[in-house]
Protein backbone atom coordinates (compact mmCIF):
# COMPACT_ATOMS: atom_id res chain seq x y z
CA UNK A 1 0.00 0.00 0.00
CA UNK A 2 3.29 2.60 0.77
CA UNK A 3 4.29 1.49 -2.28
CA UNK A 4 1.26 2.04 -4.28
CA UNK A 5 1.06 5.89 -3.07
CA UNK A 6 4.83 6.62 -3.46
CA UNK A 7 4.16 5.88 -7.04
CA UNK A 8 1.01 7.92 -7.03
CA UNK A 9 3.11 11.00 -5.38
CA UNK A 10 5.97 10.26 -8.02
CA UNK A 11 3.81 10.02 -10.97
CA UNK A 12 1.71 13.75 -10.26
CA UNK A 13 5.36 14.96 -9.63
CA UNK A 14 6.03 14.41 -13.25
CA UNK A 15 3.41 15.88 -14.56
CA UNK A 16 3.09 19.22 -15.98
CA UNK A 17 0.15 21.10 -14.88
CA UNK A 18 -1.77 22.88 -17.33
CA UNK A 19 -1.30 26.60 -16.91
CA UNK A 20 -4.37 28.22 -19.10
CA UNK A 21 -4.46 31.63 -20.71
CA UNK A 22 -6.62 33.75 -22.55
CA UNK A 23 -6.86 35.07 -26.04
CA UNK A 24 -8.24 38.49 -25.84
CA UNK A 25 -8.11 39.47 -29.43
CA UNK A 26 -6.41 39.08 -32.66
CA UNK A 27 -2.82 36.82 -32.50
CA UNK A 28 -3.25 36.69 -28.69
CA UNK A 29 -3.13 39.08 -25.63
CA UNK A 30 0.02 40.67 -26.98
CA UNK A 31 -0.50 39.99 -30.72
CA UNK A 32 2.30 38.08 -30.89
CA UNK A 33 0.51 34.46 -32.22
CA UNK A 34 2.51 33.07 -29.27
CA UNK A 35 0.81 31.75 -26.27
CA UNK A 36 2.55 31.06 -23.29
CA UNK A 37 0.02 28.51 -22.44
CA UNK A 38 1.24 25.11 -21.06
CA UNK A 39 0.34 21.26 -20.86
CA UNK A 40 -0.55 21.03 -24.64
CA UNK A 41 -0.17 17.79 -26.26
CA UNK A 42 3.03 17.74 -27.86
CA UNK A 43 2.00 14.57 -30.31
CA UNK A 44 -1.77 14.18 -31.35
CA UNK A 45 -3.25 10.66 -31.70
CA UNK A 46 -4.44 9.12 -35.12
CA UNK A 47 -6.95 11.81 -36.84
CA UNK A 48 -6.20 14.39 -34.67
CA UNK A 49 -7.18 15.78 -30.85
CA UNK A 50 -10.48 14.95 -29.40
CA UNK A 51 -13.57 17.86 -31.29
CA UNK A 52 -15.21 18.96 -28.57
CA UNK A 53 -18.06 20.51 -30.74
CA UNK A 54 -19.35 22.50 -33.93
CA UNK A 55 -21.51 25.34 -34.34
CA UNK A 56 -23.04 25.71 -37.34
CA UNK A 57 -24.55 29.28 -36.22
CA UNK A 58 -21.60 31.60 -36.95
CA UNK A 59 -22.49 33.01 -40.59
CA UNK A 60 -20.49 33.15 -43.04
CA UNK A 61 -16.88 35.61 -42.92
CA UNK A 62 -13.66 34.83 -41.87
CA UNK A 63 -13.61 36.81 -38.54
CA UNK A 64 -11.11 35.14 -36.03
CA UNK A 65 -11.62 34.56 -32.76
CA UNK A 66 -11.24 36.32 -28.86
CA UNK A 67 -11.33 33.73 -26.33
CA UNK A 68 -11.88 34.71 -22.74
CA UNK A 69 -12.62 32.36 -19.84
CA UNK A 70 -15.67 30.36 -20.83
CA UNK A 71 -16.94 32.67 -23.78
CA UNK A 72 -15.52 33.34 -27.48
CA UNK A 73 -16.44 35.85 -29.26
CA UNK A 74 -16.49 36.29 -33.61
CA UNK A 75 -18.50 38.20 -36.08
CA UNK A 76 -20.26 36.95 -39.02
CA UNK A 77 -22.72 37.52 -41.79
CA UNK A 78 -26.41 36.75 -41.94
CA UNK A 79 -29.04 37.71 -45.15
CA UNK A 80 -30.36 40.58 -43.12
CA UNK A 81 -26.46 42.36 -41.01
CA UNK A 82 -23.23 41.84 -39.76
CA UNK A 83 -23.25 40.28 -36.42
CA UNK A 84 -21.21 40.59 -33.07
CA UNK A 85 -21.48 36.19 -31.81
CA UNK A 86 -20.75 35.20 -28.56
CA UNK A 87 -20.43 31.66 -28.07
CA UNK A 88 -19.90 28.56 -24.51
CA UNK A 89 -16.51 27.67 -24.90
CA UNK A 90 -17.90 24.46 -23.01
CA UNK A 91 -21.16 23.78 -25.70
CA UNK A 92 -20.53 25.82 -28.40
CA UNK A 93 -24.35 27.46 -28.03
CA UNK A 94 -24.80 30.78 -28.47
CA UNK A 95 -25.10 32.34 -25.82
CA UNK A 96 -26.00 36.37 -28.01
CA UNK A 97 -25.72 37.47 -31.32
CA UNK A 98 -26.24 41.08 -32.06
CA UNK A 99 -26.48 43.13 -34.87
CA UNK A 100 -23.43 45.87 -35.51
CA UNK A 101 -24.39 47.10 -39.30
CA UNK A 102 -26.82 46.53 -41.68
CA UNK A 103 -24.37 45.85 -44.41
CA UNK A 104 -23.05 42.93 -45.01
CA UNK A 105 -19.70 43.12 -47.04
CA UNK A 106 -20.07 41.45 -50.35
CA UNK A 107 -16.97 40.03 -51.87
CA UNK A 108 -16.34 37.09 -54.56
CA UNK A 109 -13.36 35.85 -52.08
CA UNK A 110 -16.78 35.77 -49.67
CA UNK A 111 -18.74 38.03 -48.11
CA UNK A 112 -19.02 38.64 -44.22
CA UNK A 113 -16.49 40.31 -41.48
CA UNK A 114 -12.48 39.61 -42.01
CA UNK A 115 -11.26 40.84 -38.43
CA UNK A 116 -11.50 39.68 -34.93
CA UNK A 117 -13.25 41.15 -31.79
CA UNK A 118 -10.57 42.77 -29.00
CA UNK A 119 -11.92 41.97 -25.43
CA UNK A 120 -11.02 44.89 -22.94
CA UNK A 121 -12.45 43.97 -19.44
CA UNK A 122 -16.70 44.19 -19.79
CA UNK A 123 -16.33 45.54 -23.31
CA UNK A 124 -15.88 43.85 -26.81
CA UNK A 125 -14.97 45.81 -29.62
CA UNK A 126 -14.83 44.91 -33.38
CA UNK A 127 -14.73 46.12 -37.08
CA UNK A 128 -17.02 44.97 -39.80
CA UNK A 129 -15.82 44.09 -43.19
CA UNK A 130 -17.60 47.52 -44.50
CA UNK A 131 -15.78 49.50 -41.48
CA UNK A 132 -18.09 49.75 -38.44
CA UNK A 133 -16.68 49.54 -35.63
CA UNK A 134 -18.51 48.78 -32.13
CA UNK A 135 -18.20 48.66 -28.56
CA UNK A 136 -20.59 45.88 -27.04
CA UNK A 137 -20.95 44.80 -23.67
CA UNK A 138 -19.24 41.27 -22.73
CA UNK A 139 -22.60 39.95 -21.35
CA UNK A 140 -25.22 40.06 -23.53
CA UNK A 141 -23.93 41.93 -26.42
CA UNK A 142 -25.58 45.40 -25.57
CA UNK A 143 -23.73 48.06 -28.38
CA UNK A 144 -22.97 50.54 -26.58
CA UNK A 145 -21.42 52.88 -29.43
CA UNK A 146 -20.89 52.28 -33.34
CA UNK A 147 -18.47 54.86 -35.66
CA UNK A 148 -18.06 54.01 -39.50
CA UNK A 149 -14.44 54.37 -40.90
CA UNK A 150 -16.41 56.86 -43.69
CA UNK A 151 -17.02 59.74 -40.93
CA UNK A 152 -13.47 59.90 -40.59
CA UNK A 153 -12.20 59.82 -44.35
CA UNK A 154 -11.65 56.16 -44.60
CA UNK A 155 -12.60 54.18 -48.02
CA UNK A 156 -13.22 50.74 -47.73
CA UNK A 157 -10.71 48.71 -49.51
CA UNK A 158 -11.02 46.05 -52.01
CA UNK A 159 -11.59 42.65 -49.95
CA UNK A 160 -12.81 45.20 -47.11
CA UNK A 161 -11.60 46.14 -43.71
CA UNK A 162 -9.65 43.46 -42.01
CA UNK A 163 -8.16 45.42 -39.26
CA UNK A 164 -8.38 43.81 -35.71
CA UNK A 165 -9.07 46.96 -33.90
CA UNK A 166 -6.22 47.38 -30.87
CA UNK A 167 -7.52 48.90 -27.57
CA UNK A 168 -4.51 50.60 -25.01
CA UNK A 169 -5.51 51.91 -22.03
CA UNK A 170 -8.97 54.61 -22.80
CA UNK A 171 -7.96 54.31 -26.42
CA UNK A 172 -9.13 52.11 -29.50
CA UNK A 173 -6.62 52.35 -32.24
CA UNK A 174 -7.74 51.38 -35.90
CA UNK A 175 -7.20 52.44 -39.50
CA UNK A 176 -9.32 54.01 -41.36
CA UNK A 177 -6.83 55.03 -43.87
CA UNK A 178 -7.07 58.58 -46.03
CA UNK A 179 -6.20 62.09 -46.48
CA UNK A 180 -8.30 63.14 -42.93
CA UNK A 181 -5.46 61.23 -41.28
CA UNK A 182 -4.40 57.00 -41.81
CA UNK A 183 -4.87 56.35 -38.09
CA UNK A 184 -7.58 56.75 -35.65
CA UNK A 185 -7.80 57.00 -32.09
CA UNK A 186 -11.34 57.10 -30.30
CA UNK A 187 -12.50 57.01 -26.62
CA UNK A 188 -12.96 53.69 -25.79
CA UNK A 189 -16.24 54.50 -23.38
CA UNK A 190 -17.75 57.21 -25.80
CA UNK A 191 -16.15 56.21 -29.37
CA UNK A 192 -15.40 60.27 -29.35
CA UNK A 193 -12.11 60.78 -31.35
CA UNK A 194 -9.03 61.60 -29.51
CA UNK A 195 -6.94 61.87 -32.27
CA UNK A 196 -5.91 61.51 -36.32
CA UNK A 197 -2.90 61.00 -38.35
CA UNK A 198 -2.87 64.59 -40.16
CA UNK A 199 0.77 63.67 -41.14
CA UNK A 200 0.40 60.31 -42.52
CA UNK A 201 -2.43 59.57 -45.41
CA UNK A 202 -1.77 56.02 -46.50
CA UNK A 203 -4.80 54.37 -47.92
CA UNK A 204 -5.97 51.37 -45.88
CA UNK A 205 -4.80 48.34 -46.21
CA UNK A 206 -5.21 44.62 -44.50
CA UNK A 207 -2.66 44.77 -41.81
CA UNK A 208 -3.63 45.19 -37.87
CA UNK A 209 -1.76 47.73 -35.58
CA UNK A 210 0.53 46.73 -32.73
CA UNK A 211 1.76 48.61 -29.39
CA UNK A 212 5.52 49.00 -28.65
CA UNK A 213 7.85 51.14 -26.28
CA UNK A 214 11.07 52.24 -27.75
CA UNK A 215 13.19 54.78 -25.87
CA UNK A 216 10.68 55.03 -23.24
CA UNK A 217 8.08 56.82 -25.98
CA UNK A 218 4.89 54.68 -26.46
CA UNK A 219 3.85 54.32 -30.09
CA UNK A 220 1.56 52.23 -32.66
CA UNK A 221 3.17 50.13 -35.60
CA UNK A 222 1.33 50.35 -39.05
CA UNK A 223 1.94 48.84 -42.23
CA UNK A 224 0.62 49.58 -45.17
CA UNK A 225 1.56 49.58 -48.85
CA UNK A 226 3.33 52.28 -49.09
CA UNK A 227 4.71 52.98 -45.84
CA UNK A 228 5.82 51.15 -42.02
CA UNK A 229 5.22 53.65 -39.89
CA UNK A 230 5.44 54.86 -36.08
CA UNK A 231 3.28 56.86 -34.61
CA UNK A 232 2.97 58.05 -31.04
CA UNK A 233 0.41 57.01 -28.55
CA UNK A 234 -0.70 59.90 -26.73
CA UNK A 235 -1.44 62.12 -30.06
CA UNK A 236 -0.68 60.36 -33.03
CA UNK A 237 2.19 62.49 -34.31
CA UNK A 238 4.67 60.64 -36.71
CA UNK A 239 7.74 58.84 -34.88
CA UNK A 240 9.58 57.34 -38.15
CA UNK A 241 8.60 56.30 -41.33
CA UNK A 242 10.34 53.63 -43.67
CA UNK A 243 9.46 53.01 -47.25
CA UNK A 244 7.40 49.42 -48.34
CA UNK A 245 7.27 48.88 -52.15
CA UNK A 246 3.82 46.54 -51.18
CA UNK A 247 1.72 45.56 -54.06
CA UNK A 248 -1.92 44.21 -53.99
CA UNK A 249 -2.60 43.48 -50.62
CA UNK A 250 -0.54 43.90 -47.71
CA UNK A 251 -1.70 41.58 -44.55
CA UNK A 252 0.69 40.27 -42.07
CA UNK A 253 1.08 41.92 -38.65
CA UNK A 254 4.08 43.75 -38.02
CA UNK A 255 7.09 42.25 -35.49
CA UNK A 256 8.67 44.36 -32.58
CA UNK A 257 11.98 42.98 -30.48
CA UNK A 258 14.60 45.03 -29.32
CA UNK A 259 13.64 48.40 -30.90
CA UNK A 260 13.41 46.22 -34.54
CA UNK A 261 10.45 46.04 -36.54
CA UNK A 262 9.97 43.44 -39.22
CA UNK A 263 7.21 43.20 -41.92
CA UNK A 264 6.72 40.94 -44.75
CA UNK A 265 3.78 40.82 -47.95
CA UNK A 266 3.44 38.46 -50.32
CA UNK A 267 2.58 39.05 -54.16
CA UNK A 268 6.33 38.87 -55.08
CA UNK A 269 7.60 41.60 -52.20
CA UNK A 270 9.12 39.97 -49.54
CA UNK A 271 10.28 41.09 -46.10
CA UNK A 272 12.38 43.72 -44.72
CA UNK A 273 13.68 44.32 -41.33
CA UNK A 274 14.67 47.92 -39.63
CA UNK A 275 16.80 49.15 -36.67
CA UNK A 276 14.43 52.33 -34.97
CA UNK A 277 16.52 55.70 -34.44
CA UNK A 278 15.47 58.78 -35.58
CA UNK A 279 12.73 59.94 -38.25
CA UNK A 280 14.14 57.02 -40.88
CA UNK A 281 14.95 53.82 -39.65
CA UNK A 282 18.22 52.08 -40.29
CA UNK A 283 17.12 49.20 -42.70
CA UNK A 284 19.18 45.82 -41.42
CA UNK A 285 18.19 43.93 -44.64
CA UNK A 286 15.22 43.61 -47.59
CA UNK A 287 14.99 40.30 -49.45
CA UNK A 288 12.15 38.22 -50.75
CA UNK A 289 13.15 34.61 -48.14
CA UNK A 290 9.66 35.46 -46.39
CA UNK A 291 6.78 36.60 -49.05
CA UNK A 292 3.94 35.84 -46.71
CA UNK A 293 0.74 36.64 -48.19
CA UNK A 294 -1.95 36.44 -44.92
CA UNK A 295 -1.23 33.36 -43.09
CA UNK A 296 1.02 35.18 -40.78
CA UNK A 297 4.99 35.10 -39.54
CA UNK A 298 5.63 34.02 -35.81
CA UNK A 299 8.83 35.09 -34.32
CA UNK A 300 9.89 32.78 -31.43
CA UNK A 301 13.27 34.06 -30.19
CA UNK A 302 15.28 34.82 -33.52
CA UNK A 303 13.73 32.89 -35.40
CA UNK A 304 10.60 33.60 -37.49
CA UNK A 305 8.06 31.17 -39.30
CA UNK A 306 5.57 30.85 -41.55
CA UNK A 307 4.54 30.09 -45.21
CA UNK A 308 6.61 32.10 -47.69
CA UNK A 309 5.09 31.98 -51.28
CA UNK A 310 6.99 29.87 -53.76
CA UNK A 311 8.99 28.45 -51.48
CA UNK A 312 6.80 26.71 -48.73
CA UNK A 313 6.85 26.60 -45.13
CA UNK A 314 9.75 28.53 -43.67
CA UNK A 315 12.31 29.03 -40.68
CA UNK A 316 13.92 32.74 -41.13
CA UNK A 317 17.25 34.28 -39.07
CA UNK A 318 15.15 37.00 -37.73
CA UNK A 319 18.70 39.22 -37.40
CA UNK A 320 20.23 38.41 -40.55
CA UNK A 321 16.85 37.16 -42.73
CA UNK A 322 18.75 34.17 -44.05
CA UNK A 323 16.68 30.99 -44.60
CA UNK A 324 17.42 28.48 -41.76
CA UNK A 325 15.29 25.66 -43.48
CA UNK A 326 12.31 25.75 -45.90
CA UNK A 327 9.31 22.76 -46.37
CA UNK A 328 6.84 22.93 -49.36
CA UNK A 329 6.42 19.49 -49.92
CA UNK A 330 4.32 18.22 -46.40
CA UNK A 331 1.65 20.87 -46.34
CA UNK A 332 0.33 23.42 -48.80
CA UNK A 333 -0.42 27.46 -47.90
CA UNK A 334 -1.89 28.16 -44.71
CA UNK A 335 -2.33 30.05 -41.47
CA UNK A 336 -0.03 29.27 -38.02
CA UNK A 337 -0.44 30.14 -34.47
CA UNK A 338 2.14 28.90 -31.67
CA UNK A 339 1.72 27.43 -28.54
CA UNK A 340 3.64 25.32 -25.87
CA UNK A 341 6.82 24.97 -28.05
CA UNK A 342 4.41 23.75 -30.80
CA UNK A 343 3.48 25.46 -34.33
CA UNK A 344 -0.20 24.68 -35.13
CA UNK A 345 -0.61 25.12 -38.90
CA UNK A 346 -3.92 24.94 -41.79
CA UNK A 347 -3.52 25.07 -45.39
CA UNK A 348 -5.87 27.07 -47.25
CA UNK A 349 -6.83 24.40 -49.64
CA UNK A 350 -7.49 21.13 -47.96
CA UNK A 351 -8.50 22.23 -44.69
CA UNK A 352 -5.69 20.00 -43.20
CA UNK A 353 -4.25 20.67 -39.74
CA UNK A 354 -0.60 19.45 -38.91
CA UNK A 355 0.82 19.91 -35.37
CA UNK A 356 5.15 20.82 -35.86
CA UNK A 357 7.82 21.52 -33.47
CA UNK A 358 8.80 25.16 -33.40
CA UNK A 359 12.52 24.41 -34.30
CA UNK A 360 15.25 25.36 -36.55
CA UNK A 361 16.24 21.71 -37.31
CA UNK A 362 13.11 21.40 -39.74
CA UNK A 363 9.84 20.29 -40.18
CA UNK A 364 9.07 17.63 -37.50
CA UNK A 365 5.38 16.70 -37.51
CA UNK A 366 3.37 15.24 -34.86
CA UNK A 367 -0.23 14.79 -36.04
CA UNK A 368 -2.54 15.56 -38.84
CA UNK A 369 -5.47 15.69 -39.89
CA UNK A 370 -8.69 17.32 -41.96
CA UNK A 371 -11.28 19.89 -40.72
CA UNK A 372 -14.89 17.69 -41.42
CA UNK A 373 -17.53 19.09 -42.00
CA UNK A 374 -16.57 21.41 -45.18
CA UNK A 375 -18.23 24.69 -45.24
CA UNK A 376 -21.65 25.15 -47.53
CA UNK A 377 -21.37 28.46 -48.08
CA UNK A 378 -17.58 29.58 -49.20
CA UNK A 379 -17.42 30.32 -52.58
CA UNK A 380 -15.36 28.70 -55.27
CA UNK A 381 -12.16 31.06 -54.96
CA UNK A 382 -12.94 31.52 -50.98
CA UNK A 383 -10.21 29.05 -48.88
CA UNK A 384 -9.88 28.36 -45.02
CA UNK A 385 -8.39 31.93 -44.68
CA UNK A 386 -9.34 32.22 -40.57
CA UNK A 387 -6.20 31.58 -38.24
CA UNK A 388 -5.75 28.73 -36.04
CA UNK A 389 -6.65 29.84 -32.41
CA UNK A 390 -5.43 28.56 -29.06
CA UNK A 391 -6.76 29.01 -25.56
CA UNK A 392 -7.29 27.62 -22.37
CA UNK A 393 -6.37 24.00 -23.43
CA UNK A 394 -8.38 24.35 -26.63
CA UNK A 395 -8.31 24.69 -30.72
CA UNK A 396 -10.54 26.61 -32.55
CA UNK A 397 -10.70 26.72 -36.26
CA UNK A 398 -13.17 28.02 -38.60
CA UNK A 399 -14.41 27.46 -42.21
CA UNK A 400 -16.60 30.18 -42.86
CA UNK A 401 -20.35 28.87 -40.97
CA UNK A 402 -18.71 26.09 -39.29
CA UNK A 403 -16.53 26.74 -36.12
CA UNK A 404 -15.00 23.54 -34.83
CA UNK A 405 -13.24 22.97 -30.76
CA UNK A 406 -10.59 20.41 -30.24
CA UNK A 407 -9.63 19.38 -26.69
CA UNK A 408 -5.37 19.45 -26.95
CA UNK A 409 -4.88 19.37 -23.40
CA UNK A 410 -1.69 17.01 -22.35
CA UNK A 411 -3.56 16.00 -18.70
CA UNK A 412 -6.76 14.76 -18.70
């Protein structure tokens, strides 16, 4: 019997607890794609983790997802508006759905929202593919202001606004791109503006704001197709400014480390990283070893990943941008999110879902398999475009109507 519960004591000694975490908004709480979340499986079983559920409720888009505690919250498109969703975590039931604009965005990629909701304590905000932004209440979905990117000089672009909206401290930060000013900060309680880019006019493009500090001075990170840009926090006023020759559409999230910023676009460009000091940035290196389109690059110490067009899945020298391996035989174009040490990865095409070390030594997978049910609704030229989230010791994915949950906890 001592025997039996010194192996008992041994055996919950050795095993790593699960330490959960949230996913507040758009590539995680600091929009990063890297969760710090632990206990994940490190190797799934045949065909894949445990699916917890489907909804079939969510409409049809390609909004991501916000994940906190027991609730997640998306946006899609119905016949009659664009919705705000909140959905169990637990179920998948909807638990409210509310209307945020009458307009739907119509699109032969698809139609529906592209960006995902930001959670900020009781409040939920989030843009609509035609450029409405609201402020909801977490509980039952309440709006409790709307603005339209128009009223402040914005034009919506071609495949619509994509912009996960960021909000630091009273302020929501988004893009509304144009001459009034390419950046927009409102009141978070009031949606009153603060302030507008009168110095920077870039169009809009895909591409979702992040915060930084540099030299003590607190600024937002833009990218667009002309232009990378800093701008400060407390009243927009330009920072620096470094030339993009972007073509198209320009997508991925910018990367900050160590007062460096690195951007990359598909469509032929590349990727290109700077060195911040003074109005124009010291430029480190530009070369095409990273063309990612919109799956999005992950930087996990100094090395970055993701899918680079024409050349396949990809490990970059985030300090020198020299290619530390490259894979475009095992899985086609797709989306990637990172958690525990592990990549989690979708292509575009199939729907297939492939579990890989984060590591420089090459493409190691551990599992595989094929989101099932396919969606009814995505158009011909539409593919599984929504990224892979991760959160409190579960996967969501999305194809379009369909969100699906996967249980990838490591202890049961």
């Amino acid at each position: 019997m001592k025997d039996q519960f010194l192996l008992i004591v041994v055996m919950l000694c050795c095993v790593t607890p699960l330490k959960s975490q949230d996913w507040p908004g758009w590539r995680g709480a600091d929009r990063t794609d890297v969760s710090h979340e632990k206990g994940l499986l490190k190797e799934w079983p045949e065909g894949g983790p445990k699916q917890l559920w489907t909804s079939k409720k969510c409409g049809v888009g390609y909004s991501g997802f916000a994940v906190v505690k027991d609730s997640l919250y998306t946006m899609g498109g119905y016949a009659e508006s664009t919705k705000l969703i909140c959905l169990n975590t637990e179920t998948g039931d909807i638990r409210w759905r509310k209307d945020m604009s009458e307009n739907v965005l119509e699109n032969g990629w698809g139609d529906g929202p592209r960006g995902t909701p930001t959670v900020d304590g009781d409040f939920v905000y989030a843009m609509s593919g035609a450029g409405v932004l609201v402020c909801a209440k977490t509980s039952d979905g309440e709006i409790v202001w709307s603005a339209s990117m128009r009223d402040f000089g914005g034009r919506t672009p071609n495949w619509g606004y994509t912009e996960s909206v960021l909000v630091d401290g009273d302020q929501v930060i988004c893009t509304p791109g144009g001459r009034d000013g390419a950046i927009l900060a409102l009141n978070k309680t009031n949606g009153e503006k603060i302030w507008q880019t009168k110095d920077f006019t870039d169009a809009a493009d895909y591409s979702s704001l992040i915060v930084a500090v540099h030299n003590q001075q607190r600024q937002y990170i833009q990218l667009t197709q002309k232009s990378i840009v800093g701008v400060a926090a407390n009243n927009g006023s330009v920072l620096w400014k470094s030339s993009w020759p972007g073509r198209t559409a320009v997508v991925p999230t910018p990367i900050f480390k160590d007062g460096m910023v690195y951007v990359s676009s598909g469509y032929g460009v590349g990727c290109k990283l700077v060195e911040l000091g003074g109005k124009e940035p010291k430029e480190i290196y530009e070369n095409k070893t990273m063309k990612n389109q919109h799956g999005g690059v992950i930087l996990i110490e100094n090395h970055l990943y993701g899918y680079s067009d024409n050349v396949g899945w990809l490990c970059q020298n985030f300090q020198t941008g020299d290619t530390v391996w490259s894979d475009r035989r095992s899985l086609g174009k797709g989306a990637v999110a990172c958690a525990d040490g592990m990549l989690y990865c979708i292509s575009e095409d199939r729907g297939e879902v492939v579990l890989i070390e984060a590591s420089t030594k090459g493409w190691s997978e551990k599992g595989r398999f094929t989101l099932d049910p396919e969606s009814e609704y995505r158009p011909s030229r539409g593919k599984r475009w929504t990224h892979p989230t991760i959160a409190n010791g579960k996967l969501y994915l999305r194809d379009q109507e369909l969100v699906f949950c996967y249980d990838v906890k490591a202890n049961k």
